[in-house]
Structures are given as C-alpha cells and as structure tokens.
C-alpha atoms as a PDB file:
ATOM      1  CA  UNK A   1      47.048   4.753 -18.441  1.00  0.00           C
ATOM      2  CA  UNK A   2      43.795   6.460 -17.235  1.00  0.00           C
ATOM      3  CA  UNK A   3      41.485   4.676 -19.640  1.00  0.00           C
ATOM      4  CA  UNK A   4      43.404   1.118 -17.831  1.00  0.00           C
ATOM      5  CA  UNK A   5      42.151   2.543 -14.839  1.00  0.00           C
ATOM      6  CA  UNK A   6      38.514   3.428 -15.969  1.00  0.00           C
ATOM      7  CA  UNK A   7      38.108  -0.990 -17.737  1.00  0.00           C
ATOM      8  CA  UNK A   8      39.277  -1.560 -13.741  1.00  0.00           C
ATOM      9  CA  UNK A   9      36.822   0.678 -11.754  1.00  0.00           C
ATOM     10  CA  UNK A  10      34.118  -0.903 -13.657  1.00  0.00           C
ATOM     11  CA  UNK A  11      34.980  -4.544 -13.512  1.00  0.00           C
ATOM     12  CA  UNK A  12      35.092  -3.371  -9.691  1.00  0.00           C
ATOM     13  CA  UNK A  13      32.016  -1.745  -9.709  1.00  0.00           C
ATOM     14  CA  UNK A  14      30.278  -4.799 -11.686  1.00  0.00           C
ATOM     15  CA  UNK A  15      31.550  -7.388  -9.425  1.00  0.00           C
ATOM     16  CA  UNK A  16      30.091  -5.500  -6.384  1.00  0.00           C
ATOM     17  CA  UNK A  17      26.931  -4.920  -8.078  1.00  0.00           C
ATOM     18  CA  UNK A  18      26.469  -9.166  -8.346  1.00  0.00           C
ATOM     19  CA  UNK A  19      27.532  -9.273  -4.956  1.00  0.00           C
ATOM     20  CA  UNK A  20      24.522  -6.789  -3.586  1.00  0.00           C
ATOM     21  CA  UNK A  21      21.731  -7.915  -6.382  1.00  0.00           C
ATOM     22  CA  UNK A  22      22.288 -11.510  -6.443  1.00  0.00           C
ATOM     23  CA  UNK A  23      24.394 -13.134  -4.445  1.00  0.00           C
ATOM     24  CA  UNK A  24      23.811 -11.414  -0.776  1.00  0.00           C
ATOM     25  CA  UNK A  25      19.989 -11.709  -1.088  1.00  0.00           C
ATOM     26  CA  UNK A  26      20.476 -15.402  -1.857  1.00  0.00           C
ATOM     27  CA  UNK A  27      22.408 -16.233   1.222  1.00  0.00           C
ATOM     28  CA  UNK A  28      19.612 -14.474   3.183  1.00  0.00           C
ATOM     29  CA  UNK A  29      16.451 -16.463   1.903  1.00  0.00           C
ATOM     30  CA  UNK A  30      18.599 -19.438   2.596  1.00  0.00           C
ATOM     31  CA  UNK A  31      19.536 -18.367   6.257  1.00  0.00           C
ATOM     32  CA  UNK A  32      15.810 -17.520   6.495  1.00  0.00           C
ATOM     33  CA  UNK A  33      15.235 -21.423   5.136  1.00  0.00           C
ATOM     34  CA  UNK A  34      17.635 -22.933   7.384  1.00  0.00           C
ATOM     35  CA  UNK A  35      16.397 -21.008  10.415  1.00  0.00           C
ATOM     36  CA  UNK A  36      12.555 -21.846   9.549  1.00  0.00           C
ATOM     37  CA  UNK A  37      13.230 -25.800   9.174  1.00  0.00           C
ATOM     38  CA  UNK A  38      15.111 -25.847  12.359  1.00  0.00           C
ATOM     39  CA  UNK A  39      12.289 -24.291  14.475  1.00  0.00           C
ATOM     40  CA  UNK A  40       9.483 -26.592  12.785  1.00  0.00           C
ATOM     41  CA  UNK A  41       7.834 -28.480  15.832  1.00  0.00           C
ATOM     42  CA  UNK A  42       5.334 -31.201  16.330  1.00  0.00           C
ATOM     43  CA  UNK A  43       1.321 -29.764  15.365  1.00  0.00           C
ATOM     44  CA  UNK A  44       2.806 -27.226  12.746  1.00  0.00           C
ATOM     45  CA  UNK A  45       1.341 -27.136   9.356  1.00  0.00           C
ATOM     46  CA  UNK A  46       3.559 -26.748   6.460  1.00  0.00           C
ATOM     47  CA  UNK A  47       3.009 -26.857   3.017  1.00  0.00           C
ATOM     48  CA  UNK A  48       5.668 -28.927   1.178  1.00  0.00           C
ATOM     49  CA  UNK A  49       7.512 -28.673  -2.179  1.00  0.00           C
ATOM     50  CA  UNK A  50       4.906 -29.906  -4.330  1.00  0.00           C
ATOM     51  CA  UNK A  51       1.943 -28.489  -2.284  1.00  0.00           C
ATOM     52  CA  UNK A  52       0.903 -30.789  -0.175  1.00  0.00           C
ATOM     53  CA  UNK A  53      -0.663 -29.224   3.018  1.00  0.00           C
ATOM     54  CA  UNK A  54      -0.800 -30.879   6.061  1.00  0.00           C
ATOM     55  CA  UNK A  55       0.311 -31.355   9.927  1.00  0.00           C
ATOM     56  CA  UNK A  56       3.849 -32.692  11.314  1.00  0.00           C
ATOM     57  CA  UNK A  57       2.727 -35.222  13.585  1.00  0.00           C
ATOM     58  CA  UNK A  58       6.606 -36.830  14.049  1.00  0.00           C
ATOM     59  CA  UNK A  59      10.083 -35.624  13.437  1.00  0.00           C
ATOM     60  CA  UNK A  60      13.451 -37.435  12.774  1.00  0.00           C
ATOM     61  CA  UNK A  61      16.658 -35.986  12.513  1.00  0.00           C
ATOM     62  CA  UNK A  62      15.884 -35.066   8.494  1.00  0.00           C
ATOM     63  CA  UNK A  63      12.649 -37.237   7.742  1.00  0.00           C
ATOM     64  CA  UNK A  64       8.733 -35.971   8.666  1.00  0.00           C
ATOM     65  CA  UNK A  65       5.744 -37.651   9.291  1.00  0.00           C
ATOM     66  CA  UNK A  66       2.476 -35.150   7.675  1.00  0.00           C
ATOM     67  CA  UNK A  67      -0.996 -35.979   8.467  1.00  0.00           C
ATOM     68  CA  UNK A  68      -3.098 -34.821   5.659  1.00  0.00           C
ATOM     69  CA  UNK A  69      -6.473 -34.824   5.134  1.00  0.00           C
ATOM     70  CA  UNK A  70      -9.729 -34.128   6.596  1.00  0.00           C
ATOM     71  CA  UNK A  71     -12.756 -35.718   8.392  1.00  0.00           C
ATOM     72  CA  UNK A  72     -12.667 -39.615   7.918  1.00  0.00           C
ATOM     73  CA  UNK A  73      -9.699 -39.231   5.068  1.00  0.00           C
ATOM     74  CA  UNK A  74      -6.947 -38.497   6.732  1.00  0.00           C
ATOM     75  CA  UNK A  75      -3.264 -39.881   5.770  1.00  0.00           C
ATOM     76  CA  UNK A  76       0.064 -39.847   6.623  1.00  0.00           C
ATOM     77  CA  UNK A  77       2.900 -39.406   4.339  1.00  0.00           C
ATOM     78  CA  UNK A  78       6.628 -39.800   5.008  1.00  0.00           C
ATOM     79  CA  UNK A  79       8.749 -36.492   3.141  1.00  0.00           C
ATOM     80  CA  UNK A  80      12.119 -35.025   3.597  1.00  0.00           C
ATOM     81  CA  UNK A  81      12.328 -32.451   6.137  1.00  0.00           C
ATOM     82  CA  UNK A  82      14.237 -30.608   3.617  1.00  0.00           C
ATOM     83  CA  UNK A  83      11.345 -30.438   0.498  1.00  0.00           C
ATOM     84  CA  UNK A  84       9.417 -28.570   3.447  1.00  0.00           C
ATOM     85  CA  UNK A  85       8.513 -25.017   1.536  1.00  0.00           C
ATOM     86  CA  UNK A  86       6.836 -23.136   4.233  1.00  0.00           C
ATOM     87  CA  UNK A  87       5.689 -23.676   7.936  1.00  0.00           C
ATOM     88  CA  UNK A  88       1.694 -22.297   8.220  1.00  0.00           C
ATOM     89  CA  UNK A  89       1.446 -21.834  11.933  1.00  0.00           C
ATOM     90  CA  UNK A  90       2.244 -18.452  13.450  1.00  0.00           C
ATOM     91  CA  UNK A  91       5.506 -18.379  16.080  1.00  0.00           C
ATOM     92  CA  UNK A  92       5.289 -16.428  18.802  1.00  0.00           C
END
C-alpha cells in the first residue's frame, strides 16, 4: 500500500509541475497579447508577424491599415490585427 501511495504523490506532483512551468506562463503571454492588441491606437508603430515595421494609420474591428516606408516610398498595407507581434510606441 505505501509504495501505491508514493506512484500517486508523484503523478500529483508531475501534473502540478506542467501546470506552473508550462501551462500558467502560457496563459500569461497570451493575456499580455490580448491586452496589448486591444490598446493599439491610431499613430502606433508595430512590428508585425513577419517583420514588417510600420504605422497604424486605420483600424477595423480585426483588420489594420500600416503605413510603411520612408521619405517619397511610403505604402500602405492591409494585415490582420491579429499577426500584429509587438506595438513600438511607449504607453503612458
């Protein structure tokens, strides 16, 4: 009977180490995610999924209009708000 006990702690003890290594720190980059895409804003510059850098100048309810570019070369592209990586401008 105790060495039943001992296979159970540790299945226990396994299961809660997933849950703190892998699964918990997940959840928080994606609350992190979800919380950065909703406060993007018009004149922010992000850097997309496939590196594109460049400058929201419209948003829809889960499109975005980037201006990219510089100087007398400047384009706009159409992406998914959701292949938006990281927003560059500081928050106050």
């Amino acid at each position: 009977m105790p060495q039943e006990s001992f296979g159970i702690i540790w299945i226990v003890i396994m299961i809660a180490l997933f849950y703190f290594m892998l699964i918990r720190p997940q959840k928080k980059q994606q609350k992190a995610m979800k919380a950065m895409l909703d406060s993007l804003a018009v004149g922010d510059k992000v850097v997309t999924i496939g590196g594109i850098h460049g400058k929201i100048q419209k948003m829809k309810d889960d499109t975005v209009v980037l201006e990219t570019g510089s100087g007398n070369e400047k384009s706009t592209l159409t992406v998914s708000r959701n292949s938006i990586a990281s927003c560059l401008t500081v928050k106050e």
